[in-house]
PDB file of N, CA and C in Angstrom:
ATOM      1  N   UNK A   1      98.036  99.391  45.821  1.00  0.00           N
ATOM      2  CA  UNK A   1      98.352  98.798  47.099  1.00  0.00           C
ATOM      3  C   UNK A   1      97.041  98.423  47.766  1.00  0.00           C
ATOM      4  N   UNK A   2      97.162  97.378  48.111  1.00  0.00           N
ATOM      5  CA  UNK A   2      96.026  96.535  48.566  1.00  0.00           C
ATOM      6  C   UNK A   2      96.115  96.725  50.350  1.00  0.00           C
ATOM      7  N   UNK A   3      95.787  96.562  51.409  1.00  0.00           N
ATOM      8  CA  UNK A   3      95.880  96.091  52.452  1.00  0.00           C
ATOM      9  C   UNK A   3      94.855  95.451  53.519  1.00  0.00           C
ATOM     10  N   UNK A   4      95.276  94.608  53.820  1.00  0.00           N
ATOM     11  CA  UNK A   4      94.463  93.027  54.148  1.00  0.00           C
ATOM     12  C   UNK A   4      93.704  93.603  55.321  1.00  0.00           C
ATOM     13  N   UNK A   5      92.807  93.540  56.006  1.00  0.00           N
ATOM     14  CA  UNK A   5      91.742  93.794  56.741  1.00  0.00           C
ATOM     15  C   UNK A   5      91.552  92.341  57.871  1.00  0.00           C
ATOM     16  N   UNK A   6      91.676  91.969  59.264  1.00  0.00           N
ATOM     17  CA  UNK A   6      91.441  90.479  59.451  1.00  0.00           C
ATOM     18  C   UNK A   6      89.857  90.202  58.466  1.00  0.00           C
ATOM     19  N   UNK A   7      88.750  91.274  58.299  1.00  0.00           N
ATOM     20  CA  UNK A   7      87.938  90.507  58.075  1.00  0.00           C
ATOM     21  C   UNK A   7      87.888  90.244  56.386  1.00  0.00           C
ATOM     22  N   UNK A   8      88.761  90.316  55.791  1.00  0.00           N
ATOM     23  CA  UNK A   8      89.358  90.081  54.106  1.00  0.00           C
ATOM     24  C   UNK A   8      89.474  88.540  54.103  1.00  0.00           C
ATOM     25  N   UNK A   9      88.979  87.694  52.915  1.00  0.00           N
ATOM     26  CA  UNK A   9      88.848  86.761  52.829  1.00  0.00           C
ATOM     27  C   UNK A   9      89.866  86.578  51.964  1.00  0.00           C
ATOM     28  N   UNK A  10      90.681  85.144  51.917  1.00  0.00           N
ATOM     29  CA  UNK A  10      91.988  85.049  50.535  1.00  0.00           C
ATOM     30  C   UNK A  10      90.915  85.231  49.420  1.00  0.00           C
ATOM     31  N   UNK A  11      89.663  84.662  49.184  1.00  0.00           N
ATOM     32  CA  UNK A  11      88.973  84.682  47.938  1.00  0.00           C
ATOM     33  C   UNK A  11      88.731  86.537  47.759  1.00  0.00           C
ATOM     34  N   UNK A  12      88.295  87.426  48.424  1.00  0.00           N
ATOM     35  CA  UNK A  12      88.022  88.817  48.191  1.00  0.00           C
ATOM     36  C   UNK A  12      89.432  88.894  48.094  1.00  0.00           C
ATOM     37  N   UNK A  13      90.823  88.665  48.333  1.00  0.00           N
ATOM     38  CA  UNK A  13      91.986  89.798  47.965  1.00  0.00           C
ATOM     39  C   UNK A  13      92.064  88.936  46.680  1.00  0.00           C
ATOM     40  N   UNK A  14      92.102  87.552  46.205  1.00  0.00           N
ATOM     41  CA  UNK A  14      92.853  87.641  45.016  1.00  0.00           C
ATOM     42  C   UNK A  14      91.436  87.747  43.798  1.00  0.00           C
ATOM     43  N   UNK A  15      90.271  88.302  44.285  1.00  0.00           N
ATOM     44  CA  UNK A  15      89.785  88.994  43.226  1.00  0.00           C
ATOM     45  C   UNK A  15      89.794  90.218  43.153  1.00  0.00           C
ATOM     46  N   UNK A  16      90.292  91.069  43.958  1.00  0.00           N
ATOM     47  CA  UNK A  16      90.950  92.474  43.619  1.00  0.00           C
ATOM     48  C   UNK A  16      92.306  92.201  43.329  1.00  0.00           C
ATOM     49  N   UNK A  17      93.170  91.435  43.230  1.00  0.00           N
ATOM     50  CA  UNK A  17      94.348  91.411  42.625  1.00  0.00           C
ATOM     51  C   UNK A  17      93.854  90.912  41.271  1.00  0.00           C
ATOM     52  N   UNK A  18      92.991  90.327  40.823  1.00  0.00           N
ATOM     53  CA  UNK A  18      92.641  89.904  39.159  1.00  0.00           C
ATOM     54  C   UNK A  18      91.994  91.285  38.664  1.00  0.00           C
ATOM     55  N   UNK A  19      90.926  91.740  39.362  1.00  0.00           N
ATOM     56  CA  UNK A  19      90.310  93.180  38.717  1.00  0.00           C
ATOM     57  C   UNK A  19      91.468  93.803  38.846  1.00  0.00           C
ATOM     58  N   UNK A  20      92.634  94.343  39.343  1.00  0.00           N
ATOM     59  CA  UNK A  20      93.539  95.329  39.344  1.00  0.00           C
ATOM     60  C   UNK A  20      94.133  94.884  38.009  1.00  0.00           C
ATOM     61  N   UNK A  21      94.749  93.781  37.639  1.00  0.00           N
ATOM     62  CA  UNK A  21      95.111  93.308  36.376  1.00  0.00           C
ATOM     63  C   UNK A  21      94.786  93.037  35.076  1.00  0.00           C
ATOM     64  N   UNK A  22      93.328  92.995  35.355  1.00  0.00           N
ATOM     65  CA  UNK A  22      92.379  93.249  34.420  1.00  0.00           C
ATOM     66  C   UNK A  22      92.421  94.705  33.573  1.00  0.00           C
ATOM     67  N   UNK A  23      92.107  95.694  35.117  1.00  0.00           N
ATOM     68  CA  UNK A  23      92.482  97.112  34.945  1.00  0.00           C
ATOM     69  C   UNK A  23      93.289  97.365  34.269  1.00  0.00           C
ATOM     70  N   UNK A  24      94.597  96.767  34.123  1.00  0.00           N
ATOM     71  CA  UNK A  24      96.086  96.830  33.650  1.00  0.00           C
ATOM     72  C   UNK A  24      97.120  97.448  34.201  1.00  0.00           C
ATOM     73  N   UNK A  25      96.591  97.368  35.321  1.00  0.00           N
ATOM     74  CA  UNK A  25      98.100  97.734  36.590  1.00  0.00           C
ATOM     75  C   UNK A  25      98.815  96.573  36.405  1.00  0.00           C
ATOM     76  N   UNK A  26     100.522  97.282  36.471  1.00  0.00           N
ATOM     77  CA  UNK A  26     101.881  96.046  36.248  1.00  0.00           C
ATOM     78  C   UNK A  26     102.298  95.771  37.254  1.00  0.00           C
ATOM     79  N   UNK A  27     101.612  96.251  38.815  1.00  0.00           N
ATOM     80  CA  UNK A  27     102.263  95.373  40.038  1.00  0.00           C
ATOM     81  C   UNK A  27     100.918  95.616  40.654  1.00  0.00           C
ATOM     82  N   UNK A  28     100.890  94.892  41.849  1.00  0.00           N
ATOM     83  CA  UNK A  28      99.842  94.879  42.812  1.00  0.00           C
ATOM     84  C   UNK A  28     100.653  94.790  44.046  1.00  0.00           C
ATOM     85  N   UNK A  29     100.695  95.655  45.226  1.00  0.00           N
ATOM     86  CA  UNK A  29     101.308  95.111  46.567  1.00  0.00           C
ATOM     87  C   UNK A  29     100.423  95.025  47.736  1.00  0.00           C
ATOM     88  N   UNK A  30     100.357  94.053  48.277  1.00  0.00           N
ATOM     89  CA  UNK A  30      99.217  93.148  48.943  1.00  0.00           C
ATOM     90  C   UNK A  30      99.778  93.424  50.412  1.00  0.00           C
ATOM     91  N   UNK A  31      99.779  94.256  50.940  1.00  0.00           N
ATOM     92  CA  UNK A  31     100.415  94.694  52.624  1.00  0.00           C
ATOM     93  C   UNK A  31      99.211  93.509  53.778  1.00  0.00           C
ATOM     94  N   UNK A  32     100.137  93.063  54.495  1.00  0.00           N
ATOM     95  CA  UNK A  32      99.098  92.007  55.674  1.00  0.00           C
ATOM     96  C   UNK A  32     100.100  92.262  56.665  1.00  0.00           C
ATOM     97  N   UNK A  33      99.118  93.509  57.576  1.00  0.00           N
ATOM     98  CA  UNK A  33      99.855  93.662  58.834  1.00  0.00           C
ATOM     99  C   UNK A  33     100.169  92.763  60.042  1.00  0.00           C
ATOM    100  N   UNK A  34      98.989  91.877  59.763  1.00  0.00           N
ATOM    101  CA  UNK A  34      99.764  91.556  60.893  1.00  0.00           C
ATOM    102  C   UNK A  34     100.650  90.344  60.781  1.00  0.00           C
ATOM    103  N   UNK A  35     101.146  89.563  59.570  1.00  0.00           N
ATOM    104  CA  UNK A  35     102.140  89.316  59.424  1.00  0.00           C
ATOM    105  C   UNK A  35     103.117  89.868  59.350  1.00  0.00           C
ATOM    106  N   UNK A  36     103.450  91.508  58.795  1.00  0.00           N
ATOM    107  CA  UNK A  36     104.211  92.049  58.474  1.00  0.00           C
ATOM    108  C   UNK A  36     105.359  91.554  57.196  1.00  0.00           C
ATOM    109  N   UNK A  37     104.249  91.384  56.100  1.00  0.00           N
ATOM    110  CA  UNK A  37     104.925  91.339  54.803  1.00  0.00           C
ATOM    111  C   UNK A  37     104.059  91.936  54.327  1.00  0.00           C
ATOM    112  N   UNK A  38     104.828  92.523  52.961  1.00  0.00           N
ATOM    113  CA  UNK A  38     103.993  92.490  51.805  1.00  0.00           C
ATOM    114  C   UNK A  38     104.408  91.647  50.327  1.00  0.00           C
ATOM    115  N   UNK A  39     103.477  91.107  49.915  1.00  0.00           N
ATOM    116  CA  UNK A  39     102.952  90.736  48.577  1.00  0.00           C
ATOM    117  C   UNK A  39     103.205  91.407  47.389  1.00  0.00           C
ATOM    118  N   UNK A  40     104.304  91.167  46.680  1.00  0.00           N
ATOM    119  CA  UNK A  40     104.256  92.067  45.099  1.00  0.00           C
ATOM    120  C   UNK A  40     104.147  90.999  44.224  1.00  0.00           C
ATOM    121  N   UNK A  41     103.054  91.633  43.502  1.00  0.00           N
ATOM    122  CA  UNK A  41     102.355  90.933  42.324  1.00  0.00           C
ATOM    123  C   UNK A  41     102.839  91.240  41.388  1.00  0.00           C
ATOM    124  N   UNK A  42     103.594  90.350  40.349  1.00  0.00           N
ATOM    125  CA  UNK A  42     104.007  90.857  39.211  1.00  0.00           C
ATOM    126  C   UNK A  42     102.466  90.439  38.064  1.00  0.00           C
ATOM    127  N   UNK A  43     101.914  89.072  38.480  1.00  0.00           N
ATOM    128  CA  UNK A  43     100.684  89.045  38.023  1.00  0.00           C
ATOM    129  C   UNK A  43      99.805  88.191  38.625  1.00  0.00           C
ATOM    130  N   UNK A  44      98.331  87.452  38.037  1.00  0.00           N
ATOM    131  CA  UNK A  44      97.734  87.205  39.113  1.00  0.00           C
ATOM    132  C   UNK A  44      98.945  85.732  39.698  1.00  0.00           C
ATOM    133  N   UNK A  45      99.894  85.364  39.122  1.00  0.00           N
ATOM    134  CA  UNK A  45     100.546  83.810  39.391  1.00  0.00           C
ATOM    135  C   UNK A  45     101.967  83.934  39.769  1.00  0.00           C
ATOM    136  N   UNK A  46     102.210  85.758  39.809  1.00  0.00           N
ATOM    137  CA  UNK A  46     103.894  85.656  39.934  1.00  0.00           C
ATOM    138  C   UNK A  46     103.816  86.932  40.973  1.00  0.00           C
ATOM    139  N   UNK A  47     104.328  86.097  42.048  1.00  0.00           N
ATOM    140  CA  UNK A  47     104.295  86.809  44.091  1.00  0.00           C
ATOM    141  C   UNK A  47     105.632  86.717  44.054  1.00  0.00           C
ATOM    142  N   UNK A  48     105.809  87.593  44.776  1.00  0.00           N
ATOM    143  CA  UNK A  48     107.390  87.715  45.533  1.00  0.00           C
ATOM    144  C   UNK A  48     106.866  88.129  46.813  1.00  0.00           C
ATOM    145  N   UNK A  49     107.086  87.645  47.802  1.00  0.00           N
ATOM    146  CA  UNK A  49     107.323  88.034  49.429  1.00  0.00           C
ATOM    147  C   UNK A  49     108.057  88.624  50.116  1.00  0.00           C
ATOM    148  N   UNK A  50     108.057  89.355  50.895  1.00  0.00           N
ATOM    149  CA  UNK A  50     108.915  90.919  51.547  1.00  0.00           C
ATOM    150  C   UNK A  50     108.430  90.404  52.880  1.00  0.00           C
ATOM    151  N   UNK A  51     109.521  90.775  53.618  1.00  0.00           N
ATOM    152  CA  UNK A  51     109.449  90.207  55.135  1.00  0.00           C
ATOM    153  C   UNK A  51     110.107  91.836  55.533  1.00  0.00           C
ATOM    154  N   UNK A  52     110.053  91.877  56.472  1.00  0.00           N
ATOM    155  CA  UNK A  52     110.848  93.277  57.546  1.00  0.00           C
ATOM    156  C   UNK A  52     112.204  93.325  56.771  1.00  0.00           C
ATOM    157  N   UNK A  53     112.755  92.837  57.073  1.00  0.00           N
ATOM    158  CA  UNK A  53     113.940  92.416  56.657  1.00  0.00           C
ATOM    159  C   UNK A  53     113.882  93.006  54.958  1.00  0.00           C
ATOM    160  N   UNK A  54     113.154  92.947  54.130  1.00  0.00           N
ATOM    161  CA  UNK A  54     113.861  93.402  52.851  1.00  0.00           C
ATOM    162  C   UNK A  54     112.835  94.924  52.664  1.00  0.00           C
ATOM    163  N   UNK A  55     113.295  95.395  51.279  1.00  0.00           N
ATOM    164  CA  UNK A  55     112.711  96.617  50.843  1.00  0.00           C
ATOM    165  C   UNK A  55     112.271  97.099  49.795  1.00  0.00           C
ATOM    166  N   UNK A  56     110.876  97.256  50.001  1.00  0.00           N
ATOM    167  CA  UNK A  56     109.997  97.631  48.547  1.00  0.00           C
ATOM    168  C   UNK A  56     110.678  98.502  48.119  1.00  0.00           C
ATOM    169  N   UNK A  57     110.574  98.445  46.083  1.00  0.00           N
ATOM    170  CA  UNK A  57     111.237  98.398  45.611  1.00  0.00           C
ATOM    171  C   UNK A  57     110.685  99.315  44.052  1.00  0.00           C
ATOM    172  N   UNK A  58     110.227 100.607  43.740  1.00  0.00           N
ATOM    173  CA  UNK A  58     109.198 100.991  42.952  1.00  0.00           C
ATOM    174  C   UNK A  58     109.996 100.383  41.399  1.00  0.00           C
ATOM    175  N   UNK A  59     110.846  99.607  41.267  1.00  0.00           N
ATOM    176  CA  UNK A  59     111.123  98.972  40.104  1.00  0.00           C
ATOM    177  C   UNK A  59     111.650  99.831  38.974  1.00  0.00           C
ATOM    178  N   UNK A  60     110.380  99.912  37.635  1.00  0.00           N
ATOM    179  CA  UNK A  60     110.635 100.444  37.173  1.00  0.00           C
ATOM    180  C   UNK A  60     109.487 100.989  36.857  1.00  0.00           C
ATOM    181  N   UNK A  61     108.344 101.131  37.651  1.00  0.00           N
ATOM    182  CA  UNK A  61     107.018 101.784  37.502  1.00  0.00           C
ATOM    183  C   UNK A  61     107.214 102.719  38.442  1.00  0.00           C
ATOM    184  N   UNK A  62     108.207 102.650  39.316  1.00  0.00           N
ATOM    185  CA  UNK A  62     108.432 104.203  40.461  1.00  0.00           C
ATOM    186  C   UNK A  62     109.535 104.216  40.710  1.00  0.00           C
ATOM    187  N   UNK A  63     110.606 104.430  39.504  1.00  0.00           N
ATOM    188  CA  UNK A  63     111.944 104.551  39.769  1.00  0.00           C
ATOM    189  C   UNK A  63     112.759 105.414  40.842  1.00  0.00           C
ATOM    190  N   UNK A  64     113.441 104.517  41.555  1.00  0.00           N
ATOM    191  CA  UNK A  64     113.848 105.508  42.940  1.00  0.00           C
ATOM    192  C   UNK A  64     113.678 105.304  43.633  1.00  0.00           C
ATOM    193  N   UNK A  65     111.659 104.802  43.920  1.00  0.00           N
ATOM    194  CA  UNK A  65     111.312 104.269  44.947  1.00  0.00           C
ATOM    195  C   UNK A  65     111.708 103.316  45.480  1.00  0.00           C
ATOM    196  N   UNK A  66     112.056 103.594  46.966  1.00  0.00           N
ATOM    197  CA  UNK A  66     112.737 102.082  47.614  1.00  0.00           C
ATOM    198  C   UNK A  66     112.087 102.596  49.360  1.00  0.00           C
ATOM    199  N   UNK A  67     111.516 101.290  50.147  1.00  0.00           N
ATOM    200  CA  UNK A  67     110.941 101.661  51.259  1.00  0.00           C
ATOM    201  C   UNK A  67     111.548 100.554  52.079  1.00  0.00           C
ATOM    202  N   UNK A  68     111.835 100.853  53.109  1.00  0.00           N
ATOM    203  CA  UNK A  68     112.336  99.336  53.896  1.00  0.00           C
ATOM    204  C   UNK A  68     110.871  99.103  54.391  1.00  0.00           C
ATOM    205  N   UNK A  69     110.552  97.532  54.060  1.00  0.00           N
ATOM    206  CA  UNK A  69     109.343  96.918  54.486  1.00  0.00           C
ATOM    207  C   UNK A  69     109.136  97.623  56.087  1.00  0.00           C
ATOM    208  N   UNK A  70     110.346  97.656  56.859  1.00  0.00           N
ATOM    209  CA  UNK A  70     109.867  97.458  58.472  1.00  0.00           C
ATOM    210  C   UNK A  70     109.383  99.102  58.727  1.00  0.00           C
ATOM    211  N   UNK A  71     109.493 100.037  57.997  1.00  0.00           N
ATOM    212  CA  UNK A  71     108.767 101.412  58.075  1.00  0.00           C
ATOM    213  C   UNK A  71     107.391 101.226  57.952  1.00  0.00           C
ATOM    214  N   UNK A  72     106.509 100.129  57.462  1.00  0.00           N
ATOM    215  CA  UNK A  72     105.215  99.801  56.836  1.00  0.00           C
ATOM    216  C   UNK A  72     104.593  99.620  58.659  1.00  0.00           C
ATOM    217  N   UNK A  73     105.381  99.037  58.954  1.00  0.00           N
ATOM    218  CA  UNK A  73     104.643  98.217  60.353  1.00  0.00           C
ATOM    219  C   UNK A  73     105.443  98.720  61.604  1.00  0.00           C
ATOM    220  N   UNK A  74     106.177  99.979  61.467  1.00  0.00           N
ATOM    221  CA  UNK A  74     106.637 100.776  62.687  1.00  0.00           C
ATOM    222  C   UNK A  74     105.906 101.480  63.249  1.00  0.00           C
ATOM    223  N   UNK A  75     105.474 101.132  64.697  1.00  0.00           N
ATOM    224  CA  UNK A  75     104.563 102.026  65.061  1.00  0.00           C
ATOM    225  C   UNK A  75     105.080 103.648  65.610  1.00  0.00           C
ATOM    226  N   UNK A  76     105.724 103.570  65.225  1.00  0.00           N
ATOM    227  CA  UNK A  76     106.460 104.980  65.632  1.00  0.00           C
ATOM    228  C   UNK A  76     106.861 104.947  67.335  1.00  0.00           C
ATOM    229  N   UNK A  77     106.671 103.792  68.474  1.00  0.00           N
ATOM    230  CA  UNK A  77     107.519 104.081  69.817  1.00  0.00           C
ATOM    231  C   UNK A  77     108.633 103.808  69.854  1.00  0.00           C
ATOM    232  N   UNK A  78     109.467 104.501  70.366  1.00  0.00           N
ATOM    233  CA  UNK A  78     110.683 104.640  70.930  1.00  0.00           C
ATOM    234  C   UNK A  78     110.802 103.276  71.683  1.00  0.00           C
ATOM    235  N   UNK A  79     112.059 102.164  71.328  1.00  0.00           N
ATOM    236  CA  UNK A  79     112.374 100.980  71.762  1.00  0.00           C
ATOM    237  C   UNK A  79     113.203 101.346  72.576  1.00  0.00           C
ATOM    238  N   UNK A  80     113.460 102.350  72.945  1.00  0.00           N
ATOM    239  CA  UNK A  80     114.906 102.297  73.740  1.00  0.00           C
ATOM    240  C   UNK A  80     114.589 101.976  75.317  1.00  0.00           C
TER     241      UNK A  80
END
């Protein structure tokens, strides 16, 4: 899991998404808060996009695992 920094350049994340693949990790997830998505890399050319609305998903490299995206970017206050 990667997560974007404002001062992260697109050229610095998708060369840690190529060294991670290089490495031979089978997903990469690219969290950018303040859009509030994340990025799953199946490789360096195959993204899927996660908005609030849907939920990471540990596949079959973390079976079970399932996170609703909008827990990533909850700041924990009470809306009420």
């Amino acid at each position: 899991m990667e997560v974007v920094s404002p001062g992260n350049t697109a050229n610095l994340v998708m060369g840690k998404i190529r060294e991670y693949f290089q490495a031979g990790v089978e997903r990469v997830w690219v969290v950018y808060p303040f859009e509030e998505q994340v990025y799953v890399y199946s490789s360096v050319s195959e993204v899927r996009v996660l908005t609030i609305a849907d939920e990471l998903d540990g596949e079959t490299l973390l079976p079970g695992f399932r996170l609703p995206v909008r827990a990533l970017f909850d700041d924990g206050a009470d809306t009420e």
